[in-house]
N, C-alpha and C. Protein backbone atom coordinates (compact mmCIF):
# COMPACT_ATOMS: atom_id res chain seq x y z
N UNK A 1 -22.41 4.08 23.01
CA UNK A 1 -23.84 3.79 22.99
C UNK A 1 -24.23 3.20 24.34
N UNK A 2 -25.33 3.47 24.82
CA UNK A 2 -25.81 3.52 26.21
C UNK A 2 -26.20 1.73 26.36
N UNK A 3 -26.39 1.41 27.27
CA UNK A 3 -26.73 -0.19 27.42
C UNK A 3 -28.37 0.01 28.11
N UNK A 4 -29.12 -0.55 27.26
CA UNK A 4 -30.70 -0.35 27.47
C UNK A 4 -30.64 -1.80 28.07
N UNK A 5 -31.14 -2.09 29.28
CA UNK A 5 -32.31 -3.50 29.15
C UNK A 5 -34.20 -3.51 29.70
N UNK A 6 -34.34 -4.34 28.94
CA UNK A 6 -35.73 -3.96 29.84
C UNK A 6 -36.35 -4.78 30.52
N UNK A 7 -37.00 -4.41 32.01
CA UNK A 7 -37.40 -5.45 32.49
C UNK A 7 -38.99 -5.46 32.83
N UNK A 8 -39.24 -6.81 32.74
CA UNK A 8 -40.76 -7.03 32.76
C UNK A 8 -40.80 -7.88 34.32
N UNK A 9 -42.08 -8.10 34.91
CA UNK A 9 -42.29 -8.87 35.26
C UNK A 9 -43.10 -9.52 35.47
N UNK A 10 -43.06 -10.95 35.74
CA UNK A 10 -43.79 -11.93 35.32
C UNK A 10 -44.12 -12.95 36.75
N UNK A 11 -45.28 -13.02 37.01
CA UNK A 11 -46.42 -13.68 38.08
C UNK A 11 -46.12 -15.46 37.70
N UNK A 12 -45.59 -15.82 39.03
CA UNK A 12 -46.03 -17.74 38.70
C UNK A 12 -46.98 -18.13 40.07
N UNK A 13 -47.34 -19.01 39.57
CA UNK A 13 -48.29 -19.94 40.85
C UNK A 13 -47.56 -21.14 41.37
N UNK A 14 -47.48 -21.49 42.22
CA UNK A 14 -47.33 -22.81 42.51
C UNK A 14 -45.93 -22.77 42.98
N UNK A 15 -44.91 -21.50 43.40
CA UNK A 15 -44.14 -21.38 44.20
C UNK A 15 -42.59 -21.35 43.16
N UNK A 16 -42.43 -21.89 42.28
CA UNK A 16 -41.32 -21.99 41.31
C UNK A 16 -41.52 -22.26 39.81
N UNK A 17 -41.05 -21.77 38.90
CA UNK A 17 -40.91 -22.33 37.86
C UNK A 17 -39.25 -22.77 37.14
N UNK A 18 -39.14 -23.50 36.34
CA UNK A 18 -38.01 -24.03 35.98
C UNK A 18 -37.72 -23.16 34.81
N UNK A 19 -36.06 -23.22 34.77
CA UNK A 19 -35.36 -21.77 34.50
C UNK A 19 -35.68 -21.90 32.47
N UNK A 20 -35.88 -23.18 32.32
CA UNK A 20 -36.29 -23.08 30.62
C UNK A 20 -37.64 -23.19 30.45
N UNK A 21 -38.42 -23.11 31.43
CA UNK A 21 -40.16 -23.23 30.96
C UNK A 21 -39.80 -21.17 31.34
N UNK A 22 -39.15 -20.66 32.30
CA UNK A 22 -39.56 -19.17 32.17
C UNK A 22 -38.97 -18.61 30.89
N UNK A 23 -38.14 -18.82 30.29
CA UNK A 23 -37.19 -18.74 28.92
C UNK A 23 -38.48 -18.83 27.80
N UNK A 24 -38.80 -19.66 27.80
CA UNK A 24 -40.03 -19.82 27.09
C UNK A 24 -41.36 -19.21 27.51
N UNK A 25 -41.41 -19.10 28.33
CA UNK A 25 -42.87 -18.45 28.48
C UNK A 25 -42.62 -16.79 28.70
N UNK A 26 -41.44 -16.53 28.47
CA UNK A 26 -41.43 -15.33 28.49
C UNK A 26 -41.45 -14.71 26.96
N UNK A 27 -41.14 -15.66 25.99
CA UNK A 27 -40.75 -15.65 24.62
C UNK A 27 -39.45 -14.95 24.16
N UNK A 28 -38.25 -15.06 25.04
CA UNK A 28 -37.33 -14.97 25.35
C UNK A 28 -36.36 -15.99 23.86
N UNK A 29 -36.86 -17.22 23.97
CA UNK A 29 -36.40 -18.33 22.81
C UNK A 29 -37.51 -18.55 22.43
N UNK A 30 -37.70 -19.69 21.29
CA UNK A 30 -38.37 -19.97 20.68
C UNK A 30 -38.75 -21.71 20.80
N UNK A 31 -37.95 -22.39 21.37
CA UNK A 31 -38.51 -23.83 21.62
C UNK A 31 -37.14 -24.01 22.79
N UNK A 32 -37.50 -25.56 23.52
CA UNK A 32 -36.92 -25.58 24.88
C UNK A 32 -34.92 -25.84 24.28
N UNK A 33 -35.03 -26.20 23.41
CA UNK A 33 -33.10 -26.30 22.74
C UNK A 33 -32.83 -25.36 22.89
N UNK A 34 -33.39 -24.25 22.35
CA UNK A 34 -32.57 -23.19 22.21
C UNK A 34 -32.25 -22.32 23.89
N UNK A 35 -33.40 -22.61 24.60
CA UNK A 35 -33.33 -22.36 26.04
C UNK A 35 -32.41 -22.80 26.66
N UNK A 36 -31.91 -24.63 26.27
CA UNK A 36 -31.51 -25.30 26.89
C UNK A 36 -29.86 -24.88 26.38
N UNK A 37 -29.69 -24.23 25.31
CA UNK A 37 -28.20 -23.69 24.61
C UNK A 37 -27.70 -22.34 25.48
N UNK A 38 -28.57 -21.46 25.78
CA UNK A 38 -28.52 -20.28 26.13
C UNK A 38 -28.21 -20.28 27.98
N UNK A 39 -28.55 -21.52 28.23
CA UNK A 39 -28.32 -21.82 29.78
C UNK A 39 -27.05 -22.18 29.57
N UNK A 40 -26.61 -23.28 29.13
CA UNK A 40 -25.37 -23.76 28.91
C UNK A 40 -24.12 -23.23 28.59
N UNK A 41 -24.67 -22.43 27.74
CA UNK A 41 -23.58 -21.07 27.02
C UNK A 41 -23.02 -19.84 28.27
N UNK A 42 -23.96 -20.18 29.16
CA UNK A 42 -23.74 -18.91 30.46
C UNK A 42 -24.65 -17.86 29.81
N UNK A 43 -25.50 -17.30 29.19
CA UNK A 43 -26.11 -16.44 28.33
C UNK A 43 -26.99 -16.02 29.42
N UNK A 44 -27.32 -16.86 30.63
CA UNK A 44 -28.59 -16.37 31.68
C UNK A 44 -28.10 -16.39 32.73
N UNK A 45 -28.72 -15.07 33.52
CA UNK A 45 -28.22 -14.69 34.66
C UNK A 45 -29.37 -15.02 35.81
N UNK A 46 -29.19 -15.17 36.90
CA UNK A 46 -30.36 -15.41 37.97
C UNK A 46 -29.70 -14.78 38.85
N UNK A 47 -30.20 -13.76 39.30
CA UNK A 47 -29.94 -12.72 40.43
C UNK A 47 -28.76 -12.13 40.28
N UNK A 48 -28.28 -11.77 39.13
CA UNK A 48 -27.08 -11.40 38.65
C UNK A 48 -25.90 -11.94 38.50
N UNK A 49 -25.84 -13.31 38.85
CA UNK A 49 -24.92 -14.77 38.22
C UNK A 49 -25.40 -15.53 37.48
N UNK A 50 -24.08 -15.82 36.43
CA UNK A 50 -24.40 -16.81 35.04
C UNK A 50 -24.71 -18.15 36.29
N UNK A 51 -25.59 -18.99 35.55
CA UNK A 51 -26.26 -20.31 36.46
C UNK A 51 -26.32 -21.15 35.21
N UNK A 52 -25.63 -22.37 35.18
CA UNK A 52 -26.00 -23.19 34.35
C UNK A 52 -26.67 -24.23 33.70
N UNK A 53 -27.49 -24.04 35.73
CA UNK A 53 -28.45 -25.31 35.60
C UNK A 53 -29.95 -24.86 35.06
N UNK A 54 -30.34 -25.88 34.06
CA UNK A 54 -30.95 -26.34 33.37
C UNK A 54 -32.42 -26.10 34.19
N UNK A 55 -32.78 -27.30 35.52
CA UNK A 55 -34.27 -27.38 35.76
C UNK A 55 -34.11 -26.32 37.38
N UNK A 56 -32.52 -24.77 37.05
CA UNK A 56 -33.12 -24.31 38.33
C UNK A 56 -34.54 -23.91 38.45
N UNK A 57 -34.72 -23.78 39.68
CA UNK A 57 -36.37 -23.42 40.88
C UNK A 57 -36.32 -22.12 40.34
N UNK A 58 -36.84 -21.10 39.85
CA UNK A 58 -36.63 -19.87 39.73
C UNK A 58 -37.92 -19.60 40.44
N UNK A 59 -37.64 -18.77 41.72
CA UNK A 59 -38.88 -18.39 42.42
C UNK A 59 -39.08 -16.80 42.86
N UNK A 60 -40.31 -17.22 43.43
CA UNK A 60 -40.93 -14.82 43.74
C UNK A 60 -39.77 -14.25 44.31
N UNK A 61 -39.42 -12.76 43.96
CA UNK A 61 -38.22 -12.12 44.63
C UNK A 61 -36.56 -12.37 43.21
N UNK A 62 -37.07 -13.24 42.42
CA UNK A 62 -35.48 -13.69 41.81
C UNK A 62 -35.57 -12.97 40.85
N UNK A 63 -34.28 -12.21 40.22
CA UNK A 63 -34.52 -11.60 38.66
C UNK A 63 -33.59 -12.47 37.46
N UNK A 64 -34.31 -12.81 36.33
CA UNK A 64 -33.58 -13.10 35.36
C UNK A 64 -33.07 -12.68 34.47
N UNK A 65 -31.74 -12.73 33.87
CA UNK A 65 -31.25 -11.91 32.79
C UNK A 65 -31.12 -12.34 31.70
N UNK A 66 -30.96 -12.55 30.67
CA UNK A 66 -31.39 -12.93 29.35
C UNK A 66 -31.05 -12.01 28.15
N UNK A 67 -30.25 -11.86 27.29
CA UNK A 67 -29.91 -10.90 26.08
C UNK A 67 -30.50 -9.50 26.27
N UNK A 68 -30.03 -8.77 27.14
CA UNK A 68 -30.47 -7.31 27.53
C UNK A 68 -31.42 -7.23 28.08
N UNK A 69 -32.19 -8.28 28.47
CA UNK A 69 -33.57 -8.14 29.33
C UNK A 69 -33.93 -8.89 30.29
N UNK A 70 -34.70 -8.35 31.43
CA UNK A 70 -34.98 -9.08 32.70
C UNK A 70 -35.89 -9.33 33.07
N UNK A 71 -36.12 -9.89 33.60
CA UNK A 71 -37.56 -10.38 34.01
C UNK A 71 -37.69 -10.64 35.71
N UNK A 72 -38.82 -9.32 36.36
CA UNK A 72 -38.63 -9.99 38.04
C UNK A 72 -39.82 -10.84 38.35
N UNK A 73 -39.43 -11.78 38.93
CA UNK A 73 -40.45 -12.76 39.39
C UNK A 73 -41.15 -12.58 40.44
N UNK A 74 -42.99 -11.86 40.53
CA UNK A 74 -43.49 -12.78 41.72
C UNK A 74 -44.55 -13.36 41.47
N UNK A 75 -45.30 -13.64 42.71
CA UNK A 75 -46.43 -14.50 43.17
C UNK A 75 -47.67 -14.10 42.94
C-alpha cells in the first residue's frame, strides 16, 4: 500500500510560531498535551528531523511533519 501524505500550507505573521501552537492550529491534536506528547514521542518532524523541542521557532520556508501530513510554512 502506497504512503499518501498531504500537505497544506499554512501563513503566520509575526515571523515564528511555536511548534505546539502550529500542532494546534493546524488541528493536527486536539488540546496543547496531546501536542506536547506527540513532540516528545519524536512523532514531529521539522524539515525532515524528529525535533523534540517543545517552544521550537517554527518559521517561513520550514516544513512540518505530523502523522502522514505536512504542513509548509510562510509569511
Amino acid at each position: 500500500m502506497p504512503y499518501i501524505c498531504v500537505m497544506v500550507t499554512y501563513q503566520i505573521t509575526g515571523g515564528y510560531i511555536p511548534l505546539i501552537q502550529l500542532l494546534k492550529a493546524l488541528n493536527w491534536v486536539e488540546h496543547g498535551g496531546e501536542a506536547q506528547a506527540a513532540v516528545s514521542s519524536g512523532s514531529v518532524k521539522c524539515n525532515g528531523e524528529v525535533d523534540y523541542r517543545k517552544r521550537l521557532k517554527v518559521r517561513p520556508g520550514d516544513v512540518v511533519e505530523f502523522s502522514g501530513k505536512q504542513a509548509h510554512i510562510i509569511e
